[in-house]
C-alpha atoms as a PDB file:
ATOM      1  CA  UNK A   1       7.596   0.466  35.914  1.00  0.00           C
ATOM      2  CA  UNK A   2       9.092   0.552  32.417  1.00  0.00           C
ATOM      3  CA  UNK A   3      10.422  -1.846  30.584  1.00  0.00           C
ATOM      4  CA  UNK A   4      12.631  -2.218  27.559  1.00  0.00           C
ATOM      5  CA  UNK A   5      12.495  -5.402  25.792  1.00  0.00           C
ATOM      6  CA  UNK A   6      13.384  -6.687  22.279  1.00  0.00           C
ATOM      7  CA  UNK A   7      11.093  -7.071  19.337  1.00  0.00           C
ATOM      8  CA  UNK A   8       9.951 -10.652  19.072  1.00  0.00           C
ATOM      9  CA  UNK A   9       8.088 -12.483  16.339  1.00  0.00           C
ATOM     10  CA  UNK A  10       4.883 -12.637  19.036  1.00  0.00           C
ATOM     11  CA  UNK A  11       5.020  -8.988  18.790  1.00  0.00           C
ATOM     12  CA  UNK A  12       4.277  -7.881  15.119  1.00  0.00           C
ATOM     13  CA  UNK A  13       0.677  -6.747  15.976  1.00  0.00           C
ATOM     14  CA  UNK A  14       1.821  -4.798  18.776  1.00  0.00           C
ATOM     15  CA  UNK A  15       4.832  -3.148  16.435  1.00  0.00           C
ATOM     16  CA  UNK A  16       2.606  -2.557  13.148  1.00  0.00           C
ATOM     17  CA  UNK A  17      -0.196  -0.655  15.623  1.00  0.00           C
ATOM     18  CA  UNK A  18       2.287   1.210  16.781  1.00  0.00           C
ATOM     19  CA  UNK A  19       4.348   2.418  13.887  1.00  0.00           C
ATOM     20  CA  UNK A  20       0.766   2.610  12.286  1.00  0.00           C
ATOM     21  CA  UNK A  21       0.138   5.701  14.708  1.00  0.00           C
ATOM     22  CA  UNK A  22       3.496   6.887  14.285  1.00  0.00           C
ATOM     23  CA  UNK A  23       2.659   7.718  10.515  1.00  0.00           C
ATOM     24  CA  UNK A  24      -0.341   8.765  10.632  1.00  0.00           C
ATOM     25  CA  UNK A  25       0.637  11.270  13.203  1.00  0.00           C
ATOM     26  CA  UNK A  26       3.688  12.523  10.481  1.00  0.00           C
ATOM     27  CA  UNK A  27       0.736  12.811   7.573  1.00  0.00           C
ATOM     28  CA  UNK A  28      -1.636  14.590   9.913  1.00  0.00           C
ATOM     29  CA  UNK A  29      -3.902  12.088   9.736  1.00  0.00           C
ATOM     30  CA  UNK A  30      -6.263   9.226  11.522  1.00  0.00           C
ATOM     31  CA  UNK A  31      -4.963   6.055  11.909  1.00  0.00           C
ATOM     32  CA  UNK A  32      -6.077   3.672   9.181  1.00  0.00           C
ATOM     33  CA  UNK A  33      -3.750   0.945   9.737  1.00  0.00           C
ATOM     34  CA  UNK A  34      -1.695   1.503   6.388  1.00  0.00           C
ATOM     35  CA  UNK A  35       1.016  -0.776   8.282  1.00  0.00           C
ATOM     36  CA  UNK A  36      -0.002  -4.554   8.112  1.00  0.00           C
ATOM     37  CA  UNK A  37       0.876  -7.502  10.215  1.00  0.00           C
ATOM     38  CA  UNK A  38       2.975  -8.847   7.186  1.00  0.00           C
ATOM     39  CA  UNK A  39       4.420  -5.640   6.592  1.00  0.00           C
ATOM     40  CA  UNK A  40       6.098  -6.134   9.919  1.00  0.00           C
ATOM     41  CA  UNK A  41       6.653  -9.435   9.456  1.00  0.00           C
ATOM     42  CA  UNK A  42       8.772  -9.132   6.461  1.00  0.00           C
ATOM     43  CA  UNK A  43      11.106  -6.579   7.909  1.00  0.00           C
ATOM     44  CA  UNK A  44      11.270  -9.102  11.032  1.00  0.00           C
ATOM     45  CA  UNK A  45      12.035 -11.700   9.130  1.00  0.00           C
ATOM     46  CA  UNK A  46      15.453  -9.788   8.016  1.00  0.00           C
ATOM     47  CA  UNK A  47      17.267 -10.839  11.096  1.00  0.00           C
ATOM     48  CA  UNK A  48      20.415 -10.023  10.857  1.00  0.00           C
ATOM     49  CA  UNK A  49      19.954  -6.286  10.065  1.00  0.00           C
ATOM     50  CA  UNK A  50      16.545  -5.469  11.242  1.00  0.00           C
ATOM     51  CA  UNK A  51      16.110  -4.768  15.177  1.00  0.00           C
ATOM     52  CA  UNK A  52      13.399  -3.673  17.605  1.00  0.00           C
ATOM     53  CA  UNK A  53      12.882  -2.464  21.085  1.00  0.00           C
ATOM     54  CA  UNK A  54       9.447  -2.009  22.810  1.00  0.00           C
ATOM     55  CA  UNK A  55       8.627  -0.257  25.750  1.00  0.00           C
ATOM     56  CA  UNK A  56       6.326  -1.434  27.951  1.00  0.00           C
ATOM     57  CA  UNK A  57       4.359  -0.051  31.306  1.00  0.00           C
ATOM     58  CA  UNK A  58       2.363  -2.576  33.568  1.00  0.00           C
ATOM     59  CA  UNK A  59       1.916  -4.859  30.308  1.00  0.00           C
ATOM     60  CA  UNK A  60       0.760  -2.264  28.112  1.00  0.00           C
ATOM     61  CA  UNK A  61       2.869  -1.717  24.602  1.00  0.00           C
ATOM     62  CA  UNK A  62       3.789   2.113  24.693  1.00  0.00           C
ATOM     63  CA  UNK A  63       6.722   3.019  22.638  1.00  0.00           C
ATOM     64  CA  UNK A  64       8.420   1.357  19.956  1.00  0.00           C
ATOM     65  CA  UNK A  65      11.982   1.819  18.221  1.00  0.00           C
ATOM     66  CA  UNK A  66      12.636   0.164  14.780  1.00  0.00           C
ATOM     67  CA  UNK A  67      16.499  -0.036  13.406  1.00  0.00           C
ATOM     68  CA  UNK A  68      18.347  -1.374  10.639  1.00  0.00           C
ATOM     69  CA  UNK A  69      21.889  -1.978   9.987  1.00  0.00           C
ATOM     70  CA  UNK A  70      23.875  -0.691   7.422  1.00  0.00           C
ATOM     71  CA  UNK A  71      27.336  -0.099   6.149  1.00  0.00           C
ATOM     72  CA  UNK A  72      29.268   2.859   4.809  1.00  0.00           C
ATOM     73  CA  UNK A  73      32.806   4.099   4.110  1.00  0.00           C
ATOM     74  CA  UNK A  74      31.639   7.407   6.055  1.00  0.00           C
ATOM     75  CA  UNK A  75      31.010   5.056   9.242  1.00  0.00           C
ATOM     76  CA  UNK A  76      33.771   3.061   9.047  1.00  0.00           C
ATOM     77  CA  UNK A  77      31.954   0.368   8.887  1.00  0.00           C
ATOM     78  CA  UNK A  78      28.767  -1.117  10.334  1.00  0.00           C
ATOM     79  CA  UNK A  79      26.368   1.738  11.818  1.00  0.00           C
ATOM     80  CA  UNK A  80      22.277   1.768  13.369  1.00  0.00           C
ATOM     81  CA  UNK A  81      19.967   3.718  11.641  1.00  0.00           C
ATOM     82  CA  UNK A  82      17.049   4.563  13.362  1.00  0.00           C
ATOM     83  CA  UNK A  83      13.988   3.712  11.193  1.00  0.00           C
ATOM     84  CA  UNK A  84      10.577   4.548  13.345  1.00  0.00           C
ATOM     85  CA  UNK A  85      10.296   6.022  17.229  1.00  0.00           C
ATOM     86  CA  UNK A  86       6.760   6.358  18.827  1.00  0.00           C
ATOM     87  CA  UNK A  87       5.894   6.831  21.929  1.00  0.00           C
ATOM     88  CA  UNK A  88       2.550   7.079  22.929  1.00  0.00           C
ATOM     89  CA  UNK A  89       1.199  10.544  23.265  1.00  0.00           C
ATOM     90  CA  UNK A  90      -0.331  10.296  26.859  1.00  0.00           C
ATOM     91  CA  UNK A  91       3.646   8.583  27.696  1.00  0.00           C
ATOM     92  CA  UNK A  92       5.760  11.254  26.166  1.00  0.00           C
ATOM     93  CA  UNK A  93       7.775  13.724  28.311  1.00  0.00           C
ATOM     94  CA  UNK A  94       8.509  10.465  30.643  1.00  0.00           C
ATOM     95  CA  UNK A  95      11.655   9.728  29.322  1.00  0.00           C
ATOM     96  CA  UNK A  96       9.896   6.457  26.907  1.00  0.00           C
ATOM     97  CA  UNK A  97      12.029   7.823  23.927  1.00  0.00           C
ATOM     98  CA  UNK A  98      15.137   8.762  25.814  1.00  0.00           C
ATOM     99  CA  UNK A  99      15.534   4.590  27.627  1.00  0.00           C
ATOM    100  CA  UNK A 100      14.145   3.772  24.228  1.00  0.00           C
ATOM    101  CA  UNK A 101      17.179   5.247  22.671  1.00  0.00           C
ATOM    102  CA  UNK A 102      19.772   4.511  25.118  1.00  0.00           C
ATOM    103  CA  UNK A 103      18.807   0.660  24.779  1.00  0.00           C
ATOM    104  CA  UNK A 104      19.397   1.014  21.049  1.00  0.00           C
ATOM    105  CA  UNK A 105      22.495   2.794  21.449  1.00  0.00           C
ATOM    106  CA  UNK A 106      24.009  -0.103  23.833  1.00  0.00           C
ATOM    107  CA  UNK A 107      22.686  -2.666  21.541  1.00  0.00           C
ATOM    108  CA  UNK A 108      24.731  -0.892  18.697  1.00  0.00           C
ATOM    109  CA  UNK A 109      27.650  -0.890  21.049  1.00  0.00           C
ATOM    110  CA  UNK A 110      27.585  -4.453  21.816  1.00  0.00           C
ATOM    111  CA  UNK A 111      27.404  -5.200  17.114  1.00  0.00           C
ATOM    112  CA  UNK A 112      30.643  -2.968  17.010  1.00  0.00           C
ATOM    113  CA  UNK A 113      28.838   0.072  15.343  1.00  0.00           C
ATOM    114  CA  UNK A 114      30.251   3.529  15.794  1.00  0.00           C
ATOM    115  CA  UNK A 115      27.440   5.535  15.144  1.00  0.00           C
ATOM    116  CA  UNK A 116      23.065   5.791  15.156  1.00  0.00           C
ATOM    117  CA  UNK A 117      21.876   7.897  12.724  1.00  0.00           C
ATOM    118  CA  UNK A 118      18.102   8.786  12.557  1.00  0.00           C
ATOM    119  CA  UNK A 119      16.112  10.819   9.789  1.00  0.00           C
ATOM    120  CA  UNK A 120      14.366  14.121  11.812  1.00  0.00           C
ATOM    121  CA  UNK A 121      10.910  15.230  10.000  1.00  0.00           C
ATOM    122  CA  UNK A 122      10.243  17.865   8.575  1.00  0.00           C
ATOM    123  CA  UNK A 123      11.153  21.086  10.003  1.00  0.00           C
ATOM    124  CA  UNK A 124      10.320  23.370  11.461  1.00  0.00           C
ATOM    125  CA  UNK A 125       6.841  21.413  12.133  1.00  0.00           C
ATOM    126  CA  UNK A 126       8.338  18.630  14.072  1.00  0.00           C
ATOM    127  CA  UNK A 127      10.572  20.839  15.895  1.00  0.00           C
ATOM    128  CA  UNK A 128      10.009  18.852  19.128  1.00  0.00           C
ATOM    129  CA  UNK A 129      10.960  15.893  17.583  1.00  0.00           C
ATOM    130  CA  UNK A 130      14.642  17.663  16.594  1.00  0.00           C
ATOM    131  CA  UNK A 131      14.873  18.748  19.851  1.00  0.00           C
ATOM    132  CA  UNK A 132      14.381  15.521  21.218  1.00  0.00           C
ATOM    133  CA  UNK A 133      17.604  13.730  19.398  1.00  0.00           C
ATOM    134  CA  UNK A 134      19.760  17.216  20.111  1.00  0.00           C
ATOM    135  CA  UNK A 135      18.868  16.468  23.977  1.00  0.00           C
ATOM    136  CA  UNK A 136      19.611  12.708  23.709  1.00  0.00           C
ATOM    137  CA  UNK A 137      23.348  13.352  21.861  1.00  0.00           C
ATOM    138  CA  UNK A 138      22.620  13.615  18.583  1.00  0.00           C
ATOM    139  CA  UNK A 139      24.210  15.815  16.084  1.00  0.00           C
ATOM    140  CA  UNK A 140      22.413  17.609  13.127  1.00  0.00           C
ATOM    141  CA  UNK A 141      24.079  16.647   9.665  1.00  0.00           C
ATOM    142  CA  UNK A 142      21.934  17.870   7.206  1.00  0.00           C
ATOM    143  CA  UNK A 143      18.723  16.954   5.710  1.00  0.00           C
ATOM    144  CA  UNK A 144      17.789  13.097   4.274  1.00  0.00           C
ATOM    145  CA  UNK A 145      16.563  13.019   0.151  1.00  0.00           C
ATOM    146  CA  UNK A 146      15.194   9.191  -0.447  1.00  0.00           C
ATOM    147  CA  UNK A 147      14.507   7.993  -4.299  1.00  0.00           C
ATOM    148  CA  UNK A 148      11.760   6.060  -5.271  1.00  0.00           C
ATOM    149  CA  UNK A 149      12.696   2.775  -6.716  1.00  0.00           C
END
């Protein structure tokens, strides 16, 4: 049976395996573990803005969703932001994202935000992925720019 669970500090090998995949996957590449223990650690260790669900079958780590909060005129406030989803290939299509997301979206709910945004990848490529957040309730706004600092 699945289970959704917070992110606790006992976790941070689990979460940085996990996310590890998750990029690797986006670059088109082996896993190499570019995502440390401490990398995990530090974003952890911001508590108050920096949240974490796992999902778990029979023991076994197989999905992870990272989240930060943030604040903005445009969302009236406090708001999620969706920072890494994985689920692991051989548990996709079994709904891992979808509870992933809905426990994300009630923990929102219960801090007051209004809104979850998430970054999609690159499209068309990761066209699955966009699907994915259409089906769940998201709406597309447009694409994300970052700058390097």
């Amino acid at each position: 049976m699945l289970e959704i669970r917070e992110i606790s500090a006992g976790d941070v090998s689990v979460v940085a395996r996990l996310v590890d995949h998750l990029l690797a996957e986006l670059r088109g590449e082996e896993g190499g573990m570019i995502v440390s223990d401490a990398m995990v650690a530090n974003v952890l260790g911001y508590e108050d803005r920096s949240f974490g669900f796992l999902a778990v079958e029979q023991d076994k780590p197989v999905g992870v969703l990272m989240m930060t909060e943030g604040v903005a005129i445009f969302a009236d406030g406090a708001y999620g932001q969706i920072t890494e989803l994985y689920v692991a290939p051989e548990y996709r299509s079994r709904a891992v994202a979808a509870a992933l997301v809905e426990r994300a979206a009630e923990f929102g709910k219960s801090r007051g935000w209004r809104r979850l945004d998430v970054g999609a990848p690159l499209q068309p490529m990761w066209s699955r992925t966009l699907h994915f957040y259409v089906s769940v309730g998201f709406k597309e706004v447009g694409p994300r720019l970052r700058l390097d600092l």
